[in-house]
C-alpha atoms as a PDB file:
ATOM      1  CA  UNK A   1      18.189 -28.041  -7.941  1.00  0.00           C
ATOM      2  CA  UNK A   2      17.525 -32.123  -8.447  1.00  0.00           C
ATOM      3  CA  UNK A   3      16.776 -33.677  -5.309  1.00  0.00           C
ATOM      4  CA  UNK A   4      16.932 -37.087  -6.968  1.00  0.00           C
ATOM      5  CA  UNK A   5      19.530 -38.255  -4.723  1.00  0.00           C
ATOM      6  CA  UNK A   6      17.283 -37.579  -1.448  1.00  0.00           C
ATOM      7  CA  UNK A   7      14.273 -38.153  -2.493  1.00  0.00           C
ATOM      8  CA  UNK A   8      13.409 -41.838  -1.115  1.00  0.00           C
ATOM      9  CA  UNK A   9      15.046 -40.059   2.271  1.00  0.00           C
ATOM     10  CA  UNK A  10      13.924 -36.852   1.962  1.00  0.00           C
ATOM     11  CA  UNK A  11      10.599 -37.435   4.957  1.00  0.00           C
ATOM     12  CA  UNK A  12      12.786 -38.755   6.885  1.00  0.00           C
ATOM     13  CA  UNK A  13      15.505 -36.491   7.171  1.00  0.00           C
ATOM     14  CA  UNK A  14      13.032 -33.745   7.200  1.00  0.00           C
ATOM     15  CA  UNK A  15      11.605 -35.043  10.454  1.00  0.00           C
ATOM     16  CA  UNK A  16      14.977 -35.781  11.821  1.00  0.00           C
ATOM     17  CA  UNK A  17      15.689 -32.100  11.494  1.00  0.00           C
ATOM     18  CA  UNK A  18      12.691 -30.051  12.304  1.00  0.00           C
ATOM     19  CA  UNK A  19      10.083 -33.083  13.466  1.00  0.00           C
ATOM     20  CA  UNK A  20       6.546 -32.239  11.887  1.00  0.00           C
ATOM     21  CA  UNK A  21       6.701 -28.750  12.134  1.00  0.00           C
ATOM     22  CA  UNK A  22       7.187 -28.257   8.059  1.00  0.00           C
ATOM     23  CA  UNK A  23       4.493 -30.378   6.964  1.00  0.00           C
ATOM     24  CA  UNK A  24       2.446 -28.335   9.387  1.00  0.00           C
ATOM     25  CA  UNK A  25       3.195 -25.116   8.008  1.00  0.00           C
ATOM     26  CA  UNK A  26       1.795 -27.112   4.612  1.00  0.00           C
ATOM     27  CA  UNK A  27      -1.195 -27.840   5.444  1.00  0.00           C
ATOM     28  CA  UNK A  28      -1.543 -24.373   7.979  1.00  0.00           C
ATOM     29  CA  UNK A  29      -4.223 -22.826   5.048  1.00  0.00           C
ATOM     30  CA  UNK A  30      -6.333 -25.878   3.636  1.00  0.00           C
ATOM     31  CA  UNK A  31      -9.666 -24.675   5.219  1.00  0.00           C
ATOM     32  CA  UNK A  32      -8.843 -21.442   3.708  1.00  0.00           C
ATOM     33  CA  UNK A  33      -9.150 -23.710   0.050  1.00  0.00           C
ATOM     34  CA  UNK A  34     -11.652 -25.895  -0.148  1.00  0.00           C
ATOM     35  CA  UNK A  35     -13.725 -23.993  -2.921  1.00  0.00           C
ATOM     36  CA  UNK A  36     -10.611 -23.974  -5.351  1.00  0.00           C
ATOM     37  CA  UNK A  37     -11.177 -27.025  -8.403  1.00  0.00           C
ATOM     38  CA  UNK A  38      -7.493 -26.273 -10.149  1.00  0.00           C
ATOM     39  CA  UNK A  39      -4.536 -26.232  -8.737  1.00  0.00           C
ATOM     40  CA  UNK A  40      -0.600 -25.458  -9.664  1.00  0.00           C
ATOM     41  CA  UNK A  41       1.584 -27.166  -6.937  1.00  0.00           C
ATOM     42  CA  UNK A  42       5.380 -25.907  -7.091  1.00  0.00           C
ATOM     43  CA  UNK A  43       8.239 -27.947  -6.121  1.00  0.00           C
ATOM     44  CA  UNK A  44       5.863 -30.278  -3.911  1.00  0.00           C
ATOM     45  CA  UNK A  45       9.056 -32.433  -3.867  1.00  0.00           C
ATOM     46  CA  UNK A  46       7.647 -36.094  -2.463  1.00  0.00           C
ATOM     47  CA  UNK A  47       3.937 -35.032  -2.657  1.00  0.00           C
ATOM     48  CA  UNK A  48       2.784 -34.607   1.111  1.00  0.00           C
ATOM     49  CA  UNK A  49       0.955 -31.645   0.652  1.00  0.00           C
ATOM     50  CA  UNK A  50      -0.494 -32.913  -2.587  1.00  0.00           C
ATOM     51  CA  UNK A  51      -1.811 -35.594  -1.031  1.00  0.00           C
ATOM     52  CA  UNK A  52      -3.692 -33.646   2.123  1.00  0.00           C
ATOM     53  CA  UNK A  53      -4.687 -31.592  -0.667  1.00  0.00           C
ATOM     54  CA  UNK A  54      -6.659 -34.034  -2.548  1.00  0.00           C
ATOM     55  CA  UNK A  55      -7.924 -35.889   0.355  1.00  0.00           C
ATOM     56  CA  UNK A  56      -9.576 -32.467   1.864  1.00  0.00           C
ATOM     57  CA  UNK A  57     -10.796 -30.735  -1.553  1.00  0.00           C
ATOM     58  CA  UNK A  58     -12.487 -34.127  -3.723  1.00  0.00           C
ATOM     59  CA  UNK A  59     -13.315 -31.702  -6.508  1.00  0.00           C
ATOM     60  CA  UNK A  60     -10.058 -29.956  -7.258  1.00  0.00           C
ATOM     61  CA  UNK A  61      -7.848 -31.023 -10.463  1.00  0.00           C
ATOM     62  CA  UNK A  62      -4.061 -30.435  -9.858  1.00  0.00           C
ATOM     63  CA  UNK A  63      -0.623 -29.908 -11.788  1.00  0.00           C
ATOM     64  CA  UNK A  64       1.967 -30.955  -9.849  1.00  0.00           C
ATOM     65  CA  UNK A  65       5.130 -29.620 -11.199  1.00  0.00           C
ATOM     66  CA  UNK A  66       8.452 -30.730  -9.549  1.00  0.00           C
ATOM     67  CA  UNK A  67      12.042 -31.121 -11.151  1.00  0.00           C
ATOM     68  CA  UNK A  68      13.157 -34.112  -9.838  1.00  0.00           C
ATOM     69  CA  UNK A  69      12.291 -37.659 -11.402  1.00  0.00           C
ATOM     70  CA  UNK A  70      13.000 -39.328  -8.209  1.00  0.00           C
ATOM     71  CA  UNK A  71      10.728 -36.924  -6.276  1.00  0.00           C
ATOM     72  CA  UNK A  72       7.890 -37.291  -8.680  1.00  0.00           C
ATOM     73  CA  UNK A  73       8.226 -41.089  -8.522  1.00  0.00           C
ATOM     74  CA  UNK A  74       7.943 -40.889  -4.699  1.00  0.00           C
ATOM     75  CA  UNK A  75       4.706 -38.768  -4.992  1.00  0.00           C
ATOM     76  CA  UNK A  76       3.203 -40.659  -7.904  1.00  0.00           C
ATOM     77  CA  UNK A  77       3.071 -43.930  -5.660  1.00  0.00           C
ATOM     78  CA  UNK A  78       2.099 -41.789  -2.720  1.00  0.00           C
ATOM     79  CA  UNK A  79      -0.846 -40.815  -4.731  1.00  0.00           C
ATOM     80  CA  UNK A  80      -1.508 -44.137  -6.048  1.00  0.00           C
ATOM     81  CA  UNK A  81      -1.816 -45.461  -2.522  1.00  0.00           C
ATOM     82  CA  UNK A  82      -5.024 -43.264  -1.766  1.00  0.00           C
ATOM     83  CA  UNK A  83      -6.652 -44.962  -5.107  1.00  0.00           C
ATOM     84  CA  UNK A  84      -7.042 -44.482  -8.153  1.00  0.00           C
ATOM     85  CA  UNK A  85      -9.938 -41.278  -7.939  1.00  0.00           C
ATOM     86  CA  UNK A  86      -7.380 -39.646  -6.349  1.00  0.00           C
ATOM     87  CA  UNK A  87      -4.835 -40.557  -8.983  1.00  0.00           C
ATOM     88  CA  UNK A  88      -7.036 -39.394 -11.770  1.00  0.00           C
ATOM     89  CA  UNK A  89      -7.143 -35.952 -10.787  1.00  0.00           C
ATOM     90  CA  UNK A  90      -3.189 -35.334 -10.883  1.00  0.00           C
ATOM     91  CA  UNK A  91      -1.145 -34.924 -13.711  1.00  0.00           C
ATOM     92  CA  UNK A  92       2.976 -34.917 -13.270  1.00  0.00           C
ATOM     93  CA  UNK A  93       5.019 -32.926 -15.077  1.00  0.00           C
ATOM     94  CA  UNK A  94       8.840 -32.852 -14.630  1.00  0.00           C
ATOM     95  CA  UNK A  95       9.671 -29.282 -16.024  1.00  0.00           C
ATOM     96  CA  UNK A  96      11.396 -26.537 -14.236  1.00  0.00           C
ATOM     97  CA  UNK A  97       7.915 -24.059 -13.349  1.00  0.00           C
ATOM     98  CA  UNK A  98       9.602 -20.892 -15.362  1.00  0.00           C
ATOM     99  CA  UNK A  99       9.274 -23.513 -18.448  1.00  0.00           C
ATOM    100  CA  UNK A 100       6.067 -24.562 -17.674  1.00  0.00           C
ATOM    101  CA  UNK A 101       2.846 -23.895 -19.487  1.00  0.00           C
ATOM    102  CA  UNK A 102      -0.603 -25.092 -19.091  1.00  0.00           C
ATOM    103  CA  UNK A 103      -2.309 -27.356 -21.108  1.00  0.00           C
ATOM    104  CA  UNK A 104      -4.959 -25.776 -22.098  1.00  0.00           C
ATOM    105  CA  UNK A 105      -3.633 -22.354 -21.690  1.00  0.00           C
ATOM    106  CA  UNK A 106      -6.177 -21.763 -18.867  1.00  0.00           C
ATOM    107  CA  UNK A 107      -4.695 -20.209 -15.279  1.00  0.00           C
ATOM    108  CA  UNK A 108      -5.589 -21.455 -11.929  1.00  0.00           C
ATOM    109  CA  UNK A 109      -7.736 -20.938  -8.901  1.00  0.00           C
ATOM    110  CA  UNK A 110      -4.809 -22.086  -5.955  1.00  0.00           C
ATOM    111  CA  UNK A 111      -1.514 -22.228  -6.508  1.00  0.00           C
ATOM    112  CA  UNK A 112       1.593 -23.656  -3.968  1.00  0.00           C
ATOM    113  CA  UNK A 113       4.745 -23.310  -3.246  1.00  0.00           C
ATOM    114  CA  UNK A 114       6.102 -24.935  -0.368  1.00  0.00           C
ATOM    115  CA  UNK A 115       9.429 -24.926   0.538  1.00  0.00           C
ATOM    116  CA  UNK A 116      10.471 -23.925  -2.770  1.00  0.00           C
ATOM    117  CA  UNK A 117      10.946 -20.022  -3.269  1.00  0.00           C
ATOM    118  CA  UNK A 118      14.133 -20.385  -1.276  1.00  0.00           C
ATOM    119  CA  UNK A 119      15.643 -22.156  -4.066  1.00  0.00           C
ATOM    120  CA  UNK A 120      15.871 -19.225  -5.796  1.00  0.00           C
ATOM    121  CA  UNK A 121      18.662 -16.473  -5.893  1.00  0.00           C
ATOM    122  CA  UNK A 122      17.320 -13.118  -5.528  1.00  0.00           C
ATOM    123  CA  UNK A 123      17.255 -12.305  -9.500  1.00  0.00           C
ATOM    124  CA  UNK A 124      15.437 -15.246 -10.327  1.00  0.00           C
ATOM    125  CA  UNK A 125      13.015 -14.862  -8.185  1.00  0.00           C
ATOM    126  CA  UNK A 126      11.291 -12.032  -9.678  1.00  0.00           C
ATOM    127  CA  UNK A 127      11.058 -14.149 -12.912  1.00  0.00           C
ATOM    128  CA  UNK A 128       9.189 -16.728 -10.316  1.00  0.00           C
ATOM    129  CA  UNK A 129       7.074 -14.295  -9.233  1.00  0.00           C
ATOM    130  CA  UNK A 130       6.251 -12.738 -12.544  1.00  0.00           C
ATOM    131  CA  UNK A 131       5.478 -16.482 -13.568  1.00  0.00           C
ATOM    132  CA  UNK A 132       3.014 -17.397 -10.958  1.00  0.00           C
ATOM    133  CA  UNK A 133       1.459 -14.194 -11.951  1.00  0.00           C
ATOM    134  CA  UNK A 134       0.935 -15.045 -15.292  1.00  0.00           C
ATOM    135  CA  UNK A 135      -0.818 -18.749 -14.223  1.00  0.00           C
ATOM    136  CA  UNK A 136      -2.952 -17.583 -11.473  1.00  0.00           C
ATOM    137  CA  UNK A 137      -6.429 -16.164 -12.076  1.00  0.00           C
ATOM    138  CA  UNK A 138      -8.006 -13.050 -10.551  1.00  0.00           C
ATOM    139  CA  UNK A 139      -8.765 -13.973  -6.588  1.00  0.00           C
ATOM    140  CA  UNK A 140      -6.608 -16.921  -7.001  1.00  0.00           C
ATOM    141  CA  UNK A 141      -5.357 -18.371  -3.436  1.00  0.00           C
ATOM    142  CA  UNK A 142      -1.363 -18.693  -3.055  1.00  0.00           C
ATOM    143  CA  UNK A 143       0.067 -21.194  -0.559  1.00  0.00           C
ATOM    144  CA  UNK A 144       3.515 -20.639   0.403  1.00  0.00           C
ATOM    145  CA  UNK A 145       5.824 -22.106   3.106  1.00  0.00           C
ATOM    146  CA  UNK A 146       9.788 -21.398   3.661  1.00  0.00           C
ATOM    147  CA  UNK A 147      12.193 -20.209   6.293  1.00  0.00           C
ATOM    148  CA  UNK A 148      12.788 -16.893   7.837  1.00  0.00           C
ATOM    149  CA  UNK A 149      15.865 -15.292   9.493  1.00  0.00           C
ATOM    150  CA  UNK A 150      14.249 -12.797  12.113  1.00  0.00           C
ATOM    151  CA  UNK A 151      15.182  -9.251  11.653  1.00  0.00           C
ATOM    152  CA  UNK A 152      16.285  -9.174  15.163  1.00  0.00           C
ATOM    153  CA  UNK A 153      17.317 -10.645  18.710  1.00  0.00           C
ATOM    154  CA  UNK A 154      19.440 -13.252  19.479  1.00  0.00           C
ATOM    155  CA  UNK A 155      17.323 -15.652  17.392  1.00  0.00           C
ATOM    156  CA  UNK A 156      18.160 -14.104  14.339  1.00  0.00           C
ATOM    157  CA  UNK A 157      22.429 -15.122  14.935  1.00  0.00           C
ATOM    158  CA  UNK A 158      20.848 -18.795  15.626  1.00  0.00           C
ATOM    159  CA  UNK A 159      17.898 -18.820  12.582  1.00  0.00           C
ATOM    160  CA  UNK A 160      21.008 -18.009  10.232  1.00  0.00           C
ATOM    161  CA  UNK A 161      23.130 -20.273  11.298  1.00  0.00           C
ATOM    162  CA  UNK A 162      20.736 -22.929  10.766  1.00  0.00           C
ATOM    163  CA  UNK A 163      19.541 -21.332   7.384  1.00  0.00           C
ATOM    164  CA  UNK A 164      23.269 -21.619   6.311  1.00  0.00           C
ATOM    165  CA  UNK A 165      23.750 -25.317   7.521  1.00  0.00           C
ATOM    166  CA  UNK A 166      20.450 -26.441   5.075  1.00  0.00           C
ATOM    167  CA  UNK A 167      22.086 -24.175   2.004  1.00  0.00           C
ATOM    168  CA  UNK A 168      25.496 -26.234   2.840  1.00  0.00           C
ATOM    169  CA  UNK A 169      23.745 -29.543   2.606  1.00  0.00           C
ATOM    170  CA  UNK A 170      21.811 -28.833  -0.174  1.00  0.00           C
ATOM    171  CA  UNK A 171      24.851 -27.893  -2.050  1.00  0.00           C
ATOM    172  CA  UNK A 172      26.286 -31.104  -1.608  1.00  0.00           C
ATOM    173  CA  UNK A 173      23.394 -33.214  -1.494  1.00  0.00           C
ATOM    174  CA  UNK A 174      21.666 -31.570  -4.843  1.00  0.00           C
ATOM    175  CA  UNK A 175      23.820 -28.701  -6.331  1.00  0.00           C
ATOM    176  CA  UNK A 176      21.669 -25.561  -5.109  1.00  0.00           C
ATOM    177  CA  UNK A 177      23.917 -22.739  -5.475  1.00  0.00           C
ATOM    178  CA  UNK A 178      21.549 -20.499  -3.544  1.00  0.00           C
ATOM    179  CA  UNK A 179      23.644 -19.508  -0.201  1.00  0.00           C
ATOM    180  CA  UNK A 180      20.383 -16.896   0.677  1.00  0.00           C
ATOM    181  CA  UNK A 181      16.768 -16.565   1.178  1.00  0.00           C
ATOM    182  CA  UNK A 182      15.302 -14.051  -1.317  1.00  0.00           C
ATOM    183  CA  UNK A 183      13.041 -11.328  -0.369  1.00  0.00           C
ATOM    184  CA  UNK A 184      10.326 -12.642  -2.510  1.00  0.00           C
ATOM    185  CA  UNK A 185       7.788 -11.024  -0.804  1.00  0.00           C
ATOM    186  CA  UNK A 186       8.266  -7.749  -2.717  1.00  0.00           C
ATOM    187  CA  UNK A 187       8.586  -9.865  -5.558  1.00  0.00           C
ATOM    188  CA  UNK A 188       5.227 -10.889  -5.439  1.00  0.00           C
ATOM    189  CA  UNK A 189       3.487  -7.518  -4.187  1.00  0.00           C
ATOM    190  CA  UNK A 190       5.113  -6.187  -7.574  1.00  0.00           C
ATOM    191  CA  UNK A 191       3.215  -9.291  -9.243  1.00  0.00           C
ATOM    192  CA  UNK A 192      -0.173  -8.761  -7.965  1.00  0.00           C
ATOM    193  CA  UNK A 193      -0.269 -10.750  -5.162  1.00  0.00           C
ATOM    194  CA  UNK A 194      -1.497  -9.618  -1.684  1.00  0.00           C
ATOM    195  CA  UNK A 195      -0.637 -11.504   1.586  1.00  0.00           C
ATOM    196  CA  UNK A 196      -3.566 -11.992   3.505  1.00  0.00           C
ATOM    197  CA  UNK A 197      -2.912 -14.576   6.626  1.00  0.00           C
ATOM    198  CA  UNK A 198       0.466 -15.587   8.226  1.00  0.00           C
ATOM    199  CA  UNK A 199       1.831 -17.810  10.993  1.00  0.00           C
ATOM    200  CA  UNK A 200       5.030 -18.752  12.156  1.00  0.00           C
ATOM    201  CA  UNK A 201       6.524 -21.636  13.843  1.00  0.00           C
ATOM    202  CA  UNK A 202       9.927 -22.140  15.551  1.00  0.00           C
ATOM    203  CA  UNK A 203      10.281 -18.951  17.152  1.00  0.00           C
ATOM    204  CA  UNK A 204       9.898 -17.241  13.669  1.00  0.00           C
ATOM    205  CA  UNK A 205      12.331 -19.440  11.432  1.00  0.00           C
ATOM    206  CA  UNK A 206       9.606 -21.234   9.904  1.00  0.00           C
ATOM    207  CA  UNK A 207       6.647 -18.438   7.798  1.00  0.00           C
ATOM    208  CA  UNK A 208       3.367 -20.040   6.591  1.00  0.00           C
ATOM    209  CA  UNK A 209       1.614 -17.895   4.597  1.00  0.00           C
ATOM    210  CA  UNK A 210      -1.913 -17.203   2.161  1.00  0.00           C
ATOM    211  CA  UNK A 211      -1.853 -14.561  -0.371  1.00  0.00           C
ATOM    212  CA  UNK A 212      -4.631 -13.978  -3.105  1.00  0.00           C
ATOM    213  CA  UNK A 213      -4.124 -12.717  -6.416  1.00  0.00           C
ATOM    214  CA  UNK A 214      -5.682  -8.869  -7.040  1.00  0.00           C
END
C-alpha cells in the first residue's frame, strides 16, 4: 500500500484511534537492543520508532525502508530535527522490502517491522518472511508490532470488528487490498526465526513482540 495520502496525518489519527498505545508497543523491546550497530527498519511509515531508535542506540547505522514518498519525507525531517549525527546514520530508501537489497550485500544485526506484516495477504507473507531471513544475520534481534484478534471470548467478536474497520479505511484511504491478518508467525518459525519475549496491550488486540534469528 502508499500511505502518501495520510502521511502528514497519519500521528494524529493514530492517536485519535488507539491514543499512545501503538507507539508503545514500538518502543516495548529497545533495552532488549542496545548492542545492535545495523539495522533494517520495515514500513516505519513516519519514522517514530526510527527516531527512539537512534536516540537510545548512538552507535547503530540504519536502513529505513518504507514505500511511501510522503511517509519518508515526514521521517526524513523528523530525523533532521534531532541533528545532523543523527541524520548521518540513516539512509532512505523508497523500495517495496521484497525488492530490496543491501548495499553492500552485508545482513543485519536488528531488524523491524512495526505495524507492517499486516499489510500482507497470507501468500505474500511467506515471501516476507523468507526475505527478512535472507537480510538478518545469525542471533539477529527482530522487532515486530501488529494487531491480534483473540482466539476467544467476547473480545475476539469486538477485536474483529475493529480489525475490519482499519482494513476498510485503509482500502479507501491507500488501496490495501488485505481484508485479514496473516498468520505470519509460522511464517517466520519456517524462516528461522524464534520468538523470544511478548506483550500485549488492549486486552490482547495489540501483540509486541522480540524474536532472534537461529
Amino acid at each position: 500500500m502508499n500511505c502518501d495520502r495520510v502521511a502528514r496525518a497519519y500521528k494524529t489519527l493514530e492517536y485519535l484511534s488507539f491514543g499512545g498505545a501503538l507507539q508503545a508497543c514500538r518502543v516495548m523491546y529497545l533495552d532488549e537492543i542496545v548492542d545492535c550497530r545495523r539495522a533494517l527498519l520495515c514500513g516505519d511509515g513516519d519514522g517514530r520508532f526510527l527516531a527512539e531508535l537512534l536516540r537510545a542506540n548512538r552507535n547503530i547505522a540504519v536502513d529505513f525502508v518504507e514505500l511511501s514518498a510522503g511517509m519518508i519525507d515526514v521521517a526524513r525531517r523528523r530525523i533532521d530535527a534531532i541533528g545532523s549525527e543523527a541524520a548521518k546514520r540513516t539512509r532512505f530508501h523508497a523500495i517495496d522490502v521484497r525488492d530490496f537489497e543491501a548495499a553492500d550485500r552485508s545482513r543485519y544485526d536488528l531488524i523491524s517491522a512495526q505495524f507492517f506484516l499486516d499489510c500482507f495477504d497470507q501468500d505474500e507473507i511467506s515471501d516476507v518472511a523468507r526475505k527478512l531471513a535472507s537480510l538478518a544475520q545469525p542471533g539477529a534481534w527482530l522487532l515486530l508490532s501488529d494487531f491480534r484478534i483473540p482466539a476467544r471470548g467476547l473480545s475476539r467478536y469486538i477485536d474483529a470488528a475493529i480489525v475490519r474497520g482499519l482494513y476498510a479505511a485503509f482500502r479507501l484511504t491507500t488501496g490495501l487490498r488485505v481484508t485479514r491478518l496473516p498468520n505470519y508467525e509460522d511464517a517466520l518459525e519456517r524462516t528461522g526465526f524464534r520468538k523470544e519475549k511478548e506483550t500485549l496491550k488492549l486486552g490482547g488486540l495489540l501483540v509486541a513482540s522480540c524474536w532472534q534469528k537461529i
